[in-house]
Protein backbone atom coordinates (compact mmCIF):
# COMPACT_ATOMS: atom_id res chain seq x y z
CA UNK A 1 0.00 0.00 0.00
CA UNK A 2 1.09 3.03 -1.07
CA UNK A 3 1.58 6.62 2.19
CA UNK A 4 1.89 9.72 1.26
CA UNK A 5 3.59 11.41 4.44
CA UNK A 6 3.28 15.47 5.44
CA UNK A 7 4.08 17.23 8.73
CA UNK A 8 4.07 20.51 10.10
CA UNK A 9 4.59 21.70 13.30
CA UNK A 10 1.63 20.44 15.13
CA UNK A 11 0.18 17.72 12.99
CA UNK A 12 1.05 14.70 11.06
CA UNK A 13 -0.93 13.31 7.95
CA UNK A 14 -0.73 10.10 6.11
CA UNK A 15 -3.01 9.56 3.02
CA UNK A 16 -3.62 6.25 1.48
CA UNK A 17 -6.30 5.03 -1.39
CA UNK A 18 -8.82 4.58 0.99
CA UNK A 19 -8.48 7.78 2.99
CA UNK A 20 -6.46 9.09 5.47
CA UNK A 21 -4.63 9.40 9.53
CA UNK A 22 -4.45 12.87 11.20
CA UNK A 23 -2.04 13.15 13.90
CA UNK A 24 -2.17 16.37 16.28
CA UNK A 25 0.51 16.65 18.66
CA UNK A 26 -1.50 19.50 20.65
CA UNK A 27 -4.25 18.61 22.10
CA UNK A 28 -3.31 15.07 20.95
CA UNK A 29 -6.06 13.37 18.62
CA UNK A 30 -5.46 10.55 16.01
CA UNK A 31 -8.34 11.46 13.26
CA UNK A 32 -9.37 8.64 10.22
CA UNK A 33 -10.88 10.74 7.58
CA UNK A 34 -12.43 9.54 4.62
CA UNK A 35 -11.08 9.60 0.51
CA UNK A 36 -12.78 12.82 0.41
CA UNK A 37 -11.16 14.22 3.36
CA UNK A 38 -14.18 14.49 5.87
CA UNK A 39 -13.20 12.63 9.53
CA UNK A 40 -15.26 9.75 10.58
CA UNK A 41 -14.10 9.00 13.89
CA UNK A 42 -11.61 11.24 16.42
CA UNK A 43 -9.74 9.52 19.07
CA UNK A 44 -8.84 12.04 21.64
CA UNK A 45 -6.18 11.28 24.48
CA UNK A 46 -8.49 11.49 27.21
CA UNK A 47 -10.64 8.41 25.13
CA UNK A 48 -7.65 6.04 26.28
CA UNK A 49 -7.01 5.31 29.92
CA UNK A 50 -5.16 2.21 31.69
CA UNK A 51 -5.24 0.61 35.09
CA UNK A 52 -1.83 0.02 36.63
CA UNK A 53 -1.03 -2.47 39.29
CA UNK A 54 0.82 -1.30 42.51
CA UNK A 55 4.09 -2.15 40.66
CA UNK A 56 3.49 -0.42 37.72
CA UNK A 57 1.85 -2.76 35.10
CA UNK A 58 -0.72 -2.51 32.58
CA UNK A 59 -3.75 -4.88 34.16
CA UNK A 60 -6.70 -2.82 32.26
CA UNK A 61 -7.67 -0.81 29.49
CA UNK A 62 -10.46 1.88 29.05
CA UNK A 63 -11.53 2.97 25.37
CA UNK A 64 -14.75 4.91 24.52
CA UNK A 65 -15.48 7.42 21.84
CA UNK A 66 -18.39 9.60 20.42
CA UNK A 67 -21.84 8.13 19.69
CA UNK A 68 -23.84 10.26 17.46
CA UNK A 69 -27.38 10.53 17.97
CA UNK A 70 -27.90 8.64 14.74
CA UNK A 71 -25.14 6.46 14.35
CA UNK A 72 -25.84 2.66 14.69
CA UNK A 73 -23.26 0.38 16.43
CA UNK A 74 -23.44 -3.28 15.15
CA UNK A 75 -22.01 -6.33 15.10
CA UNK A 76 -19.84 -8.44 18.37
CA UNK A 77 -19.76 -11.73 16.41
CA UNK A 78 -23.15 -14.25 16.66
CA UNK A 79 -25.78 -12.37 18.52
CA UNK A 80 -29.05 -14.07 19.15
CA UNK A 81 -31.05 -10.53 20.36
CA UNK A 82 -30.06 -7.21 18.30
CA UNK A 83 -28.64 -5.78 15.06
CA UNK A 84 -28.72 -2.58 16.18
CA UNK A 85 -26.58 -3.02 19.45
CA UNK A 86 -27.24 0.83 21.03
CA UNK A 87 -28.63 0.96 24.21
CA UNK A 88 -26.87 -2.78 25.18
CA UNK A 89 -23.83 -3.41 27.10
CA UNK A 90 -22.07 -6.86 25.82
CA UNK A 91 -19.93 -8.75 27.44
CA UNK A 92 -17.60 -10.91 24.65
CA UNK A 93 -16.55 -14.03 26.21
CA UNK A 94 -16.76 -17.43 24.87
CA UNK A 95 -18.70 -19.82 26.85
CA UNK A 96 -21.08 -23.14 26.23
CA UNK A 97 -23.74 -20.57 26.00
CA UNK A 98 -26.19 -23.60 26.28
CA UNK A 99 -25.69 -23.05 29.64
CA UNK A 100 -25.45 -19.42 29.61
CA UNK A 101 -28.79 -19.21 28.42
CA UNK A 102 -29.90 -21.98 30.60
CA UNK A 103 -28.55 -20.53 33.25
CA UNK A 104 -29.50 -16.51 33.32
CA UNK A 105 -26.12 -15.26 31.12
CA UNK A 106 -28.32 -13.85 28.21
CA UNK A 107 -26.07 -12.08 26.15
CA UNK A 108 -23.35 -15.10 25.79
CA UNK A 109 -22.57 -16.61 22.80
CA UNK A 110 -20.69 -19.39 21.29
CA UNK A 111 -18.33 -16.95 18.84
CA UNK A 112 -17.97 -13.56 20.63
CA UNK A 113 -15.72 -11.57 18.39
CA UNK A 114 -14.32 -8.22 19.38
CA UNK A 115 -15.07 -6.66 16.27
CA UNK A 116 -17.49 -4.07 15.75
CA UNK A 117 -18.67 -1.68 12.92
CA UNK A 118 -20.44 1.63 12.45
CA UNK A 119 -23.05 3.25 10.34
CA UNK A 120 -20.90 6.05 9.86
CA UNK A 121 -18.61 3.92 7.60
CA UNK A 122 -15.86 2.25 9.74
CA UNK A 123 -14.35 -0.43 11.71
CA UNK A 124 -12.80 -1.56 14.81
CA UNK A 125 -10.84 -4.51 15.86
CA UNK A 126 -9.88 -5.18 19.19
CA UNK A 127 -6.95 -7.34 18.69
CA UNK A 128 -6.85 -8.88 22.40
CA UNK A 129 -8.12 -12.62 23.89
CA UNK A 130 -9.05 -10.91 27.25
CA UNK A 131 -12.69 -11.22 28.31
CA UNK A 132 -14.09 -7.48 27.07
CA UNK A 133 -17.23 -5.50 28.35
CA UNK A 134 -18.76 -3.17 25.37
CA UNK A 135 -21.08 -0.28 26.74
CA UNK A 136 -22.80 0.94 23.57
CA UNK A 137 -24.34 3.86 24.91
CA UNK A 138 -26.43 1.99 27.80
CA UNK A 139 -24.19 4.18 30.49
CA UNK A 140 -24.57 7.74 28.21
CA UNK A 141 -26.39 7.67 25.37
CA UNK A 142 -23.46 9.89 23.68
CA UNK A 143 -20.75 6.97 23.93
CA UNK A 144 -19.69 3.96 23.70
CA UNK A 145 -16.91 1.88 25.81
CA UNK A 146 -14.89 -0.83 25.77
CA UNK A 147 -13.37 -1.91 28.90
CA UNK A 148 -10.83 -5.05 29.23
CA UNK A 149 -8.57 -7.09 31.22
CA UNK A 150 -5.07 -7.63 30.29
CA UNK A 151 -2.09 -5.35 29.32
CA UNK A 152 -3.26 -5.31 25.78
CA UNK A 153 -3.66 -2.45 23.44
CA UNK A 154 -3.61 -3.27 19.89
CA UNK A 155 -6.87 -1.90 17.88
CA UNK A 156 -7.11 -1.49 13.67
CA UNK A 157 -9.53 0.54 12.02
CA UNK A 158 -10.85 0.32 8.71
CA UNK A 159 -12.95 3.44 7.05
CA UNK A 160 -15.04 2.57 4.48
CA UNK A 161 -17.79 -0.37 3.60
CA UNK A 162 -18.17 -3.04 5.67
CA UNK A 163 -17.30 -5.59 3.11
CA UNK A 164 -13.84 -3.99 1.81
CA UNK A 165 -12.86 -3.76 5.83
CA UNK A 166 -13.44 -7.47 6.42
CA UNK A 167 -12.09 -8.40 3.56
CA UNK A 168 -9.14 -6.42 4.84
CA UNK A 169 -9.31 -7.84 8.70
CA UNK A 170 -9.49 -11.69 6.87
CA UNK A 171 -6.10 -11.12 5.14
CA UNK A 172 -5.29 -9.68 8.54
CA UNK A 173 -6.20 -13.07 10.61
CA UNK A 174 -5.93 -15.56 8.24
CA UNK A 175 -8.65 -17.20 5.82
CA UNK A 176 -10.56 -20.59 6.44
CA UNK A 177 -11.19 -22.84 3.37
CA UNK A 178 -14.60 -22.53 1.78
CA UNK A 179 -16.15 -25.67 3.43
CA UNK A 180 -18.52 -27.95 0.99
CA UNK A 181 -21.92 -27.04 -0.06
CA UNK A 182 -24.03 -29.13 1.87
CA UNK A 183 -22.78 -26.82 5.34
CA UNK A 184 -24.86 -24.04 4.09
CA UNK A 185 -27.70 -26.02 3.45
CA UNK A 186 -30.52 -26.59 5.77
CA UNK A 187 -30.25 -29.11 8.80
CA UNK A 188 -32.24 -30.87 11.14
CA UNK A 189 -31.59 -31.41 14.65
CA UNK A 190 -33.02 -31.36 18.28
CA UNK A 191 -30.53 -31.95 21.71
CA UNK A 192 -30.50 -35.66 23.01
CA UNK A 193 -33.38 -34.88 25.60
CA UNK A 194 -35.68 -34.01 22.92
CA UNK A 195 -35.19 -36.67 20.66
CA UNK A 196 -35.34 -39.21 23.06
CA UNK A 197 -38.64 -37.74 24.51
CA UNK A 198 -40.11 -37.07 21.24
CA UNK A 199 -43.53 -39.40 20.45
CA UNK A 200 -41.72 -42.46 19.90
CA UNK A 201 -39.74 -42.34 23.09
CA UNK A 202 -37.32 -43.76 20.54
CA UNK A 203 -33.90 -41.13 19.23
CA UNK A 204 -33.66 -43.45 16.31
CA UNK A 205 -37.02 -43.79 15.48
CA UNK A 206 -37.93 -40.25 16.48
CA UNK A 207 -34.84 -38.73 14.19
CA UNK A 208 -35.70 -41.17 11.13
CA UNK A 209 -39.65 -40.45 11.47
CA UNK A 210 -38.72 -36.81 11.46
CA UNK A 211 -36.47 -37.29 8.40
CA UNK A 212 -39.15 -38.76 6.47
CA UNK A 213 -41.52 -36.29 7.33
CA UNK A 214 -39.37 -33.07 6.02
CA UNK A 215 -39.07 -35.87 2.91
CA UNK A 216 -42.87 -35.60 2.39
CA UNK A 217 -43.09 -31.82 2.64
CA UNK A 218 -40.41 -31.28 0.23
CA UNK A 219 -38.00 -30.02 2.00
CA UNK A 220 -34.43 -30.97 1.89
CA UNK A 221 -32.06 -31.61 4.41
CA UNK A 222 -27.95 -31.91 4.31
CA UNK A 223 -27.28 -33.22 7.74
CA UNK A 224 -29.22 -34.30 10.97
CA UNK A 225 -27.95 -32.88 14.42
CA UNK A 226 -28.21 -36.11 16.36
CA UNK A 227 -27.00 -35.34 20.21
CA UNK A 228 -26.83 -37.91 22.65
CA UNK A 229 -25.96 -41.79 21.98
CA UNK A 230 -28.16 -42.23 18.85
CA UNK A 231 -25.08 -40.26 16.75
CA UNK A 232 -23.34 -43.36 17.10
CA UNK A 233 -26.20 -46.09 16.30
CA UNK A 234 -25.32 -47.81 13.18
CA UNK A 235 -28.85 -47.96 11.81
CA UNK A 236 -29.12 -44.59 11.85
CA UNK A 237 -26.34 -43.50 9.83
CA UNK A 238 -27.07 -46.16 7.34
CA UNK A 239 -30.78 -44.82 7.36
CA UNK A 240 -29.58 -40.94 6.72
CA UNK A 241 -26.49 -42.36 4.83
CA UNK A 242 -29.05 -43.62 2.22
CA UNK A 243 -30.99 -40.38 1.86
CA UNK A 244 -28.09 -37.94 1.73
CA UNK A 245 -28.04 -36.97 4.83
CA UNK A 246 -24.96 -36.90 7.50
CA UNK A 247 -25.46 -37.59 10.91
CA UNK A 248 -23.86 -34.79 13.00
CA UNK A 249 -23.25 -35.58 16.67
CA UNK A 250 -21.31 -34.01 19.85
CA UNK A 251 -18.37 -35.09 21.91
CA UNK A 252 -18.42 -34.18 25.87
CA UNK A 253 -15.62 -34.75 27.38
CA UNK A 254 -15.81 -33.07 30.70
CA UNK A 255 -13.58 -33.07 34.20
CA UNK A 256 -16.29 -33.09 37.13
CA UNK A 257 -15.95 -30.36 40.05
CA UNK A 258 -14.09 -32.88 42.09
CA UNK A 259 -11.58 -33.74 39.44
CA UNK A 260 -11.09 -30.02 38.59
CA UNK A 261 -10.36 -29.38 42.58
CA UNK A 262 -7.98 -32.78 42.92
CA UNK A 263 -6.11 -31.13 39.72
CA UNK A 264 -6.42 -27.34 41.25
CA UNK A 265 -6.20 -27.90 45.34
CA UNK A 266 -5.10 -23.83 44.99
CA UNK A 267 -8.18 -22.70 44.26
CA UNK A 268 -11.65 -23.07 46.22
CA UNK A 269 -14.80 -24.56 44.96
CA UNK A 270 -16.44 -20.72 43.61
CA UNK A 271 -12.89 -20.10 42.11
CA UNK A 272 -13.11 -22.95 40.03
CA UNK A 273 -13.28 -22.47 35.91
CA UNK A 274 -16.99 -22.59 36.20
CA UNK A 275 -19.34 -19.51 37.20
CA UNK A 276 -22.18 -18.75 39.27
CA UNK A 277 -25.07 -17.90 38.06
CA UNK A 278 -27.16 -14.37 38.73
CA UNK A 279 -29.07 -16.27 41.48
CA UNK A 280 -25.56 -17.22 43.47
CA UNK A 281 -25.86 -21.08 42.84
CA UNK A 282 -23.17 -22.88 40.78
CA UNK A 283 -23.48 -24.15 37.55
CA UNK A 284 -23.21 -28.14 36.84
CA UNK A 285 -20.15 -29.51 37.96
CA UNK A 286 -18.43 -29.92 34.72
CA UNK A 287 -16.89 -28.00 32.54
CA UNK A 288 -16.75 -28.98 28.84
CA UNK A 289 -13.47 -29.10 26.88
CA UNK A 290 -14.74 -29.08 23.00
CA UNK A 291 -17.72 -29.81 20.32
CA UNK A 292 -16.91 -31.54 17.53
CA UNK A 293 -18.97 -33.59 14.71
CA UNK A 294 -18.92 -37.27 15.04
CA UNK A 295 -19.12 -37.57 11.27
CA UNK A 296 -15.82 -36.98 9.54
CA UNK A 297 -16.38 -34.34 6.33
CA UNK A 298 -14.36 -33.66 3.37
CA UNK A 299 -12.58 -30.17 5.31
CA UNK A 300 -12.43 -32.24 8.84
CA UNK A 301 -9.30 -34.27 10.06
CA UNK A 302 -10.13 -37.74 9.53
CA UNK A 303 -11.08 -38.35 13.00
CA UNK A 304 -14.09 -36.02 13.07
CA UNK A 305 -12.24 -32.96 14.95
């Protein structure tokens, strides 16, 4: 990419294709301005502050900036309540949100990503694995804030659409390979409780009646999310394996709250890696290590990871 460079005795400005950095020395402000020269977001210094421990680390970081009365804050990764994520405060951590949601923790998810954009054409990422609380003008209405543990300060910004920044922040990261067709077509599935309470009282049955009943209305499926034992039964992946469709399952390995405090004597029993939940009790005494599908797929390792 190709800067053009000026500076004068209180500012410095870089220009690029897609716009351009103001730096003022005095106040200090770091300005992104668009190709035509108009700023779209000004980071003042007192938008920055950080915690320091007693011996003079980094253990925190404060950022917050201007909300405009019309400007629309979106996006965090999967979300299951809001586009439009003013008036919310997030907190982008990634848990089994089964039992987040189970449990009281609404605004968990599975894929919390600390990337966010604006309506005003730019934006951020927050380029840090701590666990991060966003205040999107829930606190004042004029700003937002994000708020993290950890000695890490590393944010990009991207002006312009949307698409051009991610396509940007995904050369950034890395890439994944385009996985096969059938992942982006529709699936079937219920947890292990459900199908083996269904009608039937049967998983098997209850997943193969089911699969023959979408087949009568027309309406295709790729794969079946089968959770519990029946992933495993034989006659029901040669059942789906003669109609197309692959039999998706779910490995649990867990280490029970015992386990976890034999392996951890340290730490007490509410210090353990599970949580509490808003009413004070615990959450079930295991903690789960990974999900994975029990069938292997043309982009998964051959044994299913």
């Amino acid at each position: 990419m190709l800067l053009k460079a000026t500076q004068n005795s209180n500012s410095c400005s870089i220009e690029t294709a897609d716009g351009g950095i103001v730096i003022e020395r005095d106040p200090f402000s770091i300005s992104f301005c668009d190709t035509a020269g108009n700023r779209v977001i000004r980071i003042k210094a007192t938008d920055l502050a950080f915690r320091f421990s007693s011996d003079g680390r980094i253990v925190a970081v404060d950022f917050r900036n201007r909300l405009d009365a019309n400007e629309v804050i979106f996006g965090f990764g999967e979300k299951y309540d809001h586009f439009n994520q003013n008036g919310n405060v997030l907190t982008l951590w990634g848990t089994d949100d089964w039992v987040g949601n189970g449990e009281g923790f609404a605004n968990t998810t599975y894929k919390a990503l600390p990337i966010f954009h604006s309506s005003k054409a730019y934006m951020v990422f927050d380029n840090s694995p701590y666990r991060l609380r966003a205040d999107i003008g829930k606190t004042d209405s004029n700003e937002y804030r994000l708020t993290q543990q950890g000695s890490i300060f590393d944010y990009y910004f991207w002006i312009g659409a949307p698409q051009k920044a991610l396509q940007s922040y995904t050369a950034l990261t890395g890439r994944v390979p385009l996985p096969p067709k059938w992942v982006f077509e529709p699936w079937m599935g219920r947890g292990g409780e459900a199908w083996a309470s269904g009608q039937l009282h049967n998983a098997v049955a209850e997943e193969e009646s089911v699969a023959r009943r979408f087949a009568e209305l027309d309406i295709p499926h790729s794969a079946i999310y089968a959770e519990g034992p029946s992933a495993l039964s034989p006659e029901l992946n040669q059942f789906m394996a003669a109609r197309g469709v692959r039999v998706l399952g779910y490995f649990y390995p867990v280490i029970p709250l015992v386990r976890q405090q034999q392996l951890m004597p340290e730490l007490s029993r509410l210090n353990s890696p599970i949580c509490a939940s808003q009413t004070g009790t615990l959450l079930p005494t295991t903690v789960t290590l990974m999900w994975i599908s029990q069938t292997p797929t043309p982009w998964n390792s051959a044994d299913g990871h």
